[in-house]
N, C-alpha and C. Protein backbone atom coordinates (compact mmCIF):
# COMPACT_ATOMS: atom_id res chain seq x y z
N UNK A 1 17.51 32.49 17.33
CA UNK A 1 16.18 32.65 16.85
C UNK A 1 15.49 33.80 17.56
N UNK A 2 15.52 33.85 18.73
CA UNK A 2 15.08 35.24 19.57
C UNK A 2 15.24 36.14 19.11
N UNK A 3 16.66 36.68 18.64
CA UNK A 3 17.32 37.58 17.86
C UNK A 3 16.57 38.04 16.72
N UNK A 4 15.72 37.31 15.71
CA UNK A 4 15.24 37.67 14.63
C UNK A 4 15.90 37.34 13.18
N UNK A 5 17.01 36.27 14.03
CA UNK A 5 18.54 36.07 12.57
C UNK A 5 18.34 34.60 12.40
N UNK A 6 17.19 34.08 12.96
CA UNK A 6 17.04 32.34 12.03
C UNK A 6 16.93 31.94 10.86
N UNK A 7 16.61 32.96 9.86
CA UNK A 7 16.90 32.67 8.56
C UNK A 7 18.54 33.29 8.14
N UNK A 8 19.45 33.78 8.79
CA UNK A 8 20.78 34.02 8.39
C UNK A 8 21.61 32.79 8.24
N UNK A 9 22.69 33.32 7.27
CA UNK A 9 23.55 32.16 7.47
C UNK A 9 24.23 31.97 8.64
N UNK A 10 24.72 30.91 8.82
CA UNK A 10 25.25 30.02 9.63
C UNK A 10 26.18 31.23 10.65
N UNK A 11 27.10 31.72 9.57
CA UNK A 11 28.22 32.48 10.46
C UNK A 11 27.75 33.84 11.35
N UNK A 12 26.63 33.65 10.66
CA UNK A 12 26.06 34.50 12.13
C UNK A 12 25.86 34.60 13.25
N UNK A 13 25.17 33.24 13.33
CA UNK A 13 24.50 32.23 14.19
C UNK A 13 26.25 32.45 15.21
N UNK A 14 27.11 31.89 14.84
CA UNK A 14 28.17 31.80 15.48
C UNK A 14 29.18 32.71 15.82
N UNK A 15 28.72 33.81 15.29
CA UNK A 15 29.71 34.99 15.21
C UNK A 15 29.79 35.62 16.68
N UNK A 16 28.74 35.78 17.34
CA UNK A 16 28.47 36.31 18.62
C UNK A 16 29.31 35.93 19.93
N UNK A 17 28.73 34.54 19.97
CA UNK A 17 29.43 33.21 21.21
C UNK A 17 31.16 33.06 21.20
N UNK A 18 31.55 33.69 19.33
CA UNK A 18 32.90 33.69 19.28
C UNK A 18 33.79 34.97 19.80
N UNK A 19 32.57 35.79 19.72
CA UNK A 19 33.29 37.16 20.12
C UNK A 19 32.75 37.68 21.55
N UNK A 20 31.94 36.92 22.00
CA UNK A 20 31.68 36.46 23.37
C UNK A 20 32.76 36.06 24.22
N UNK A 21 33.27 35.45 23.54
CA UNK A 21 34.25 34.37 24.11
C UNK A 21 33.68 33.24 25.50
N UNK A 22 32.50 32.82 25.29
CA UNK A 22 31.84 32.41 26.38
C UNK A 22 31.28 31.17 25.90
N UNK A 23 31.68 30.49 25.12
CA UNK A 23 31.80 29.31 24.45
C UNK A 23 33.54 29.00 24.24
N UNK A 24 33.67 27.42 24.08
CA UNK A 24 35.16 26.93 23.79
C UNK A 24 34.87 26.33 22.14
N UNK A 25 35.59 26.97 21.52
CA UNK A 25 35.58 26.33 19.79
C UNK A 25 36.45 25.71 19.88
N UNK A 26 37.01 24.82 18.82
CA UNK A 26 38.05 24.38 18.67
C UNK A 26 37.65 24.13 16.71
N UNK A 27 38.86 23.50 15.87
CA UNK A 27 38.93 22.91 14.91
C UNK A 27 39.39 21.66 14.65
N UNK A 28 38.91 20.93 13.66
CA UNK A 28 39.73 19.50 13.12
C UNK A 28 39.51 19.94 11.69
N UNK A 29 40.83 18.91 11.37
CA UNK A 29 40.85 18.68 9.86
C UNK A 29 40.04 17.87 9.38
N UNK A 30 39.86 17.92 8.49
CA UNK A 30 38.70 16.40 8.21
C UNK A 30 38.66 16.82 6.98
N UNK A 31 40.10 16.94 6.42
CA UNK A 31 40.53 16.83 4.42
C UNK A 31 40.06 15.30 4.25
N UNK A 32 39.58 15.55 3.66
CA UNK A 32 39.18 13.26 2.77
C UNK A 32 38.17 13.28 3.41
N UNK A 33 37.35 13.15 4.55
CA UNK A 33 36.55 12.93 5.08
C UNK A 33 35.21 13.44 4.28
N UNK A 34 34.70 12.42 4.32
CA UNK A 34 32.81 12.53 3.86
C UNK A 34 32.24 13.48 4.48
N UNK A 35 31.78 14.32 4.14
CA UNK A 35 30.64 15.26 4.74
C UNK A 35 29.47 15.91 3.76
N UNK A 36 28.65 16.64 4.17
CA UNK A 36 27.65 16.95 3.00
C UNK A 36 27.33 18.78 3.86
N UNK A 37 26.87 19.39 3.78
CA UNK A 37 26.57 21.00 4.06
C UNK A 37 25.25 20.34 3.74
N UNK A 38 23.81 20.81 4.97
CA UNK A 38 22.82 20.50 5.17
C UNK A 38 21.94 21.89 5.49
N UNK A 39 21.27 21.87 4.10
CA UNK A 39 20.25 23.22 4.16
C UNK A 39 18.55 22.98 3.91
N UNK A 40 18.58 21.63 3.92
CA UNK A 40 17.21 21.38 3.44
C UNK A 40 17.08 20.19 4.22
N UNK A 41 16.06 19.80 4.07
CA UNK A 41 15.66 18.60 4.66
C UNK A 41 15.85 17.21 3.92
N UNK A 42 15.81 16.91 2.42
CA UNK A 42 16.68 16.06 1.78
C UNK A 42 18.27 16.28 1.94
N UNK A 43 18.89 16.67 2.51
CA UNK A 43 20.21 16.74 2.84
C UNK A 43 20.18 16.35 4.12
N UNK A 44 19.10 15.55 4.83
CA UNK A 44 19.43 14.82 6.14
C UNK A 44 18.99 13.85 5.49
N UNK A 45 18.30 13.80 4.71
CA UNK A 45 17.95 12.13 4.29
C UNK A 45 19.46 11.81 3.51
N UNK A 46 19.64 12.38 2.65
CA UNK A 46 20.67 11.67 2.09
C UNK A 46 22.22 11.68 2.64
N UNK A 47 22.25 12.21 4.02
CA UNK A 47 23.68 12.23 4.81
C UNK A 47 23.07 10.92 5.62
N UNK A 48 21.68 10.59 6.04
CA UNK A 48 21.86 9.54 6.41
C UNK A 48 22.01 8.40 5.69
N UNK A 49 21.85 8.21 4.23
CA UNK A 49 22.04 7.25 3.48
C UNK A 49 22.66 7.29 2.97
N UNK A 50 24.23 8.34 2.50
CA UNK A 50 25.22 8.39 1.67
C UNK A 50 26.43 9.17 3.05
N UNK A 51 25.96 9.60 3.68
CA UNK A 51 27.44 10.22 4.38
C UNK A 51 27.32 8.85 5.27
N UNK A 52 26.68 9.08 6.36
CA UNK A 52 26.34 8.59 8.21
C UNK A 52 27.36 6.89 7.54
N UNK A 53 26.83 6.22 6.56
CA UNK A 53 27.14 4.76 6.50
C UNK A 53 29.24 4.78 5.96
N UNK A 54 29.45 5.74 5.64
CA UNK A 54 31.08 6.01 5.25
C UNK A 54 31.73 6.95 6.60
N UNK A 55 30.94 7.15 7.73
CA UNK A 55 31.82 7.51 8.39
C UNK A 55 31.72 6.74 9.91
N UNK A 56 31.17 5.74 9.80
CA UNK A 56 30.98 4.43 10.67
C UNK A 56 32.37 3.76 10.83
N UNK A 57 32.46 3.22 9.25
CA UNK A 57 33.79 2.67 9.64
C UNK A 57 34.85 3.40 10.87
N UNK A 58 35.40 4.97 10.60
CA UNK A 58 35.95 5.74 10.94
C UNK A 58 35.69 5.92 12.40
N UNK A 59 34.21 6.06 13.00
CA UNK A 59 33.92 5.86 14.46
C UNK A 59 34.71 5.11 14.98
N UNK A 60 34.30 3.71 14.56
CA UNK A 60 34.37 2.24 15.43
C UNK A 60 36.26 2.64 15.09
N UNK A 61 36.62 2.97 14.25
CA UNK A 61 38.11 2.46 14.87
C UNK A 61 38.58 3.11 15.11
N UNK A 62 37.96 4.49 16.02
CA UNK A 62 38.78 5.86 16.89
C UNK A 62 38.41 5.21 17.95
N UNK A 63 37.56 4.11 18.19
CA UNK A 63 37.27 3.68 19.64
C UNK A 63 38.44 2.29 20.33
């Protein structure tokens, strides 16, 4: 946000820290897995009422 790039997309935001190398990334798969891409503020309401409750199950039994 300092930068002047808070309205950019995302891969911006991350492009830096990666070529920084001063952060640790990593990846997972998560093919099948529920998720939603959150750009608005009804896209937190409805990840909490349509994603968050389908990936509960999945928590509790990585524990």
């Amino acid at each position: 946000m300092d930068s002047g790039r808070a309205n950019m997309p995302h891969e911006e935001a991350v492009r830096d820290p990666l070529l920084e190398r001063s952060q640790v990334f990593d990846t997972a798969d998560v093919t099948g897995s529920p998720w939603i891409e959150i750009d608005f503020p009804n896209d937190v309401a409805r990840a909490s009422t349509e994603i968050l409750p389908q990936l509960q199950p999945l928590v509790s039994a990585s524990h």
